[in-house]
Protein backbone atom coordinates (compact mmCIF):
# COMPACT_ATOMS: atom_id res chain seq x y z
CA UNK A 1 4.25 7.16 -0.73
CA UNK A 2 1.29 7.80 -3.38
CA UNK A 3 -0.62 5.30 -5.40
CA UNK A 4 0.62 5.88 -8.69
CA UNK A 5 -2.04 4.77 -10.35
CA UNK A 6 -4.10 7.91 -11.77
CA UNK A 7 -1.02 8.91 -13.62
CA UNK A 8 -0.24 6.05 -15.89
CA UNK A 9 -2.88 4.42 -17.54
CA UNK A 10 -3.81 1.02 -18.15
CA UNK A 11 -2.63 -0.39 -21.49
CA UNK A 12 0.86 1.69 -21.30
CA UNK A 13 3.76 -0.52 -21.22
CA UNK A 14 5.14 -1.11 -17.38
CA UNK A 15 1.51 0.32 -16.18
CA UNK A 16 1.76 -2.27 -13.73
CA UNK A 17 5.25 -2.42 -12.83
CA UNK A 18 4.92 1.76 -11.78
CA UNK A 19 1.49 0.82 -9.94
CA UNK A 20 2.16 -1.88 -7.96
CA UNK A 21 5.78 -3.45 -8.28
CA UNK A 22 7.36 -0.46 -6.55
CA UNK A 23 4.63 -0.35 -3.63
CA UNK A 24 5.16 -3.50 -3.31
CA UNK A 25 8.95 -3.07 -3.17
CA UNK A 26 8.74 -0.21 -1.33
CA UNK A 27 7.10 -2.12 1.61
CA UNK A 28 9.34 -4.94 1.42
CA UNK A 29 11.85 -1.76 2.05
CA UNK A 30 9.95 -0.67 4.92
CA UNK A 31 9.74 -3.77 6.40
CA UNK A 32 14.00 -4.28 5.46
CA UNK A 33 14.15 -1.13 7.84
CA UNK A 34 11.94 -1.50 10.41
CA UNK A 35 11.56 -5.35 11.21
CA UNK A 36 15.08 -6.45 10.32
CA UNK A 37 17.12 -7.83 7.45
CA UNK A 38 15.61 -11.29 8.28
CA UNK A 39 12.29 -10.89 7.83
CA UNK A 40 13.05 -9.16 4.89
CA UNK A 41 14.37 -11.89 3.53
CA UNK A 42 11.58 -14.24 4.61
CA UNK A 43 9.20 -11.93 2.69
CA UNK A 44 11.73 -11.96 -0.43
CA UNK A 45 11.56 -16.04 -0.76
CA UNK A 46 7.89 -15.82 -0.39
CA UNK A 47 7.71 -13.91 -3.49
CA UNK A 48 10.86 -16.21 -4.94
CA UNK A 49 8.57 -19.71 -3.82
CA UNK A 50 5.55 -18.28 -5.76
CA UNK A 51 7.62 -16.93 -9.05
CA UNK A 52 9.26 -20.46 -8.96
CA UNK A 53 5.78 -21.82 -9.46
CA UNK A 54 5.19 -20.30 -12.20
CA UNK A 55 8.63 -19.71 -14.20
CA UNK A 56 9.11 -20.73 -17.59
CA UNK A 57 5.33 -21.02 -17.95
CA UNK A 58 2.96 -18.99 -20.06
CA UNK A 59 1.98 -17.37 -17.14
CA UNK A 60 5.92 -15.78 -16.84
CA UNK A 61 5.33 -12.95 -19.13
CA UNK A 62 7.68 -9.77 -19.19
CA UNK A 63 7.06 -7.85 -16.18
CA UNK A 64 6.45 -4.98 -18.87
CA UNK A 65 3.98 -6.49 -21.05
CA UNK A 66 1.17 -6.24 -17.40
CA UNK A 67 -0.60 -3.69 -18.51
CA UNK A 68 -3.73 -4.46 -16.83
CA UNK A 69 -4.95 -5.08 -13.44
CA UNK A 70 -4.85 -8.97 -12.74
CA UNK A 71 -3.43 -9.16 -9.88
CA UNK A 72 -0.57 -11.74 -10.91
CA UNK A 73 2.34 -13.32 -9.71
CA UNK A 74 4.35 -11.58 -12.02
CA UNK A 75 3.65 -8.00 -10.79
CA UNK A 76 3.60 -8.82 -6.98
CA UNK A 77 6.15 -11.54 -6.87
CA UNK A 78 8.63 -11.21 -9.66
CA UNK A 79 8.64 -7.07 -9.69
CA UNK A 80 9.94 -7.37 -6.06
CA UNK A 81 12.43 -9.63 -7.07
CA UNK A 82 13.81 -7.79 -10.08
CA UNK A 83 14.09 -4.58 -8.23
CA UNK A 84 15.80 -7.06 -5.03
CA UNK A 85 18.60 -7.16 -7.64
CA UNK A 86 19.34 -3.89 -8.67
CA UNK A 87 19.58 -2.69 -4.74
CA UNK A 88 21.89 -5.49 -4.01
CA UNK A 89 23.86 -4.20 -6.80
CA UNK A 90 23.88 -0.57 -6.18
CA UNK A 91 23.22 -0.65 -2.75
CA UNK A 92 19.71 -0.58 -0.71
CA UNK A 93 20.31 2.86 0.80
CA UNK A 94 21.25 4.26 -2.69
CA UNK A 95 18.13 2.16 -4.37
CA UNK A 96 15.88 3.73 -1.95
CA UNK A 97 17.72 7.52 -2.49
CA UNK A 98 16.90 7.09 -6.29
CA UNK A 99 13.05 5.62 -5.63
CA UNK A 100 12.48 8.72 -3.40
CA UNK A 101 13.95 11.18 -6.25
CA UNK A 102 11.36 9.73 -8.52
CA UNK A 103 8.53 9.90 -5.87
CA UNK A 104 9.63 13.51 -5.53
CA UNK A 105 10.04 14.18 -9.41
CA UNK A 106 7.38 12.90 -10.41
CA UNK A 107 4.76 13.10 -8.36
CA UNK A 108 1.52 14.78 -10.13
CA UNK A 109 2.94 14.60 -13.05
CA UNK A 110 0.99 12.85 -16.03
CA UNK A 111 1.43 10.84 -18.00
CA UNK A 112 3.48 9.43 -15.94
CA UNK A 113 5.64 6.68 -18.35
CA UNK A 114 7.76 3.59 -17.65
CA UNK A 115 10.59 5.27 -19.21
CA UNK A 116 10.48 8.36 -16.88
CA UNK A 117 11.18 5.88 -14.67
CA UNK A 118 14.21 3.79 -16.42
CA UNK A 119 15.63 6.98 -17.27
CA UNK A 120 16.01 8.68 -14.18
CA UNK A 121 17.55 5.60 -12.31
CA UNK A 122 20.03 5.43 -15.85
CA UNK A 123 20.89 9.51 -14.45
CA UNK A 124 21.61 8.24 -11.28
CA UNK A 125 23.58 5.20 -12.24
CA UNK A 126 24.90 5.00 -15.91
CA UNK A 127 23.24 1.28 -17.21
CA UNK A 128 21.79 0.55 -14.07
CA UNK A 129 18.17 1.79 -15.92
CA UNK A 130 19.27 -0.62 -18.80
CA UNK A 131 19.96 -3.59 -16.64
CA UNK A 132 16.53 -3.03 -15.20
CA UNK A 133 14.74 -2.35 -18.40
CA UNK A 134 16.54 -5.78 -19.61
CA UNK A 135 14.96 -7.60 -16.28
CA UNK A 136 11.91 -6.14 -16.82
CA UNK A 137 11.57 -7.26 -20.90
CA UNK A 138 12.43 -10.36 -20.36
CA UNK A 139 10.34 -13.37 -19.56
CA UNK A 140 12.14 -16.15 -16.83
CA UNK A 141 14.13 -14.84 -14.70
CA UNK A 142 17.37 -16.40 -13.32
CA UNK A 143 17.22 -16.35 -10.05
């Protein structure tokens, strides 16, 4: 899996969320496959322990508005969690199918934009790409 970073700049809406939510995901996933469903898990209230210290706080901006590297809670803690959501509702085998289409589609390619991203998974699963968008725009999640 490539560093996406090159291909969307800072300052773009959801820079962060396409450089380092998905890897981060994405190795949660590994680890989901590889070291069991448990220590998935484990790794998955990790991130939900350190969102929780934050939520509701000024620091629990939209996952969209990072657009800068800071290294922040939101972006390595609450990304996880938002895309944790979508796979349990479409699946984990069929959230990892669509991540790999996008890997393949769009690898190279820039500028590389958030939306390329919300719109292929909304291809793949009508309002799926909408539900995330919604997650990903707002500010506290429920969790």
């Amino acid at each position: 899996m490539g560093e996406w970073t090159l291909l969307i700049d800072d300052g773009e809406p959801g820079a962060y969320f396409m450089k380092e939510s998905l890897n981060e995901f994405m190795t949660l996933l590994f680890i989901r496959r590889f070291y069991g469903r448990q220590s998935y898990e484990t790794q998955l209230d990790k991130c939900r322990s350190e969102y929780e210290k934050i939520k509701g706080t000024y620091q629990d901006v939209p996952i969209i508005d990072v657009v800068e590297n800071n290294n922040n809670t939101v972006i390595y803690r609450k990304g996880p969690l938002v895309l944790d959501r979508i796979a349990k509702e479409i699946g984990y085998n069929e959230w990892i199918a669509i991540i790999s289409r996008f890997y393949r589609e769009y690898a190279g390619k820039y500028p590389l934009k958030y939306t390329d991203f919300i719109n292929l998974v909304n291809e793949s699963h009508a309002g799926i790409g909408d539900k995330l968008n919604l997650l990903l725009t707002s500010k506290s999640l429920q969790l």
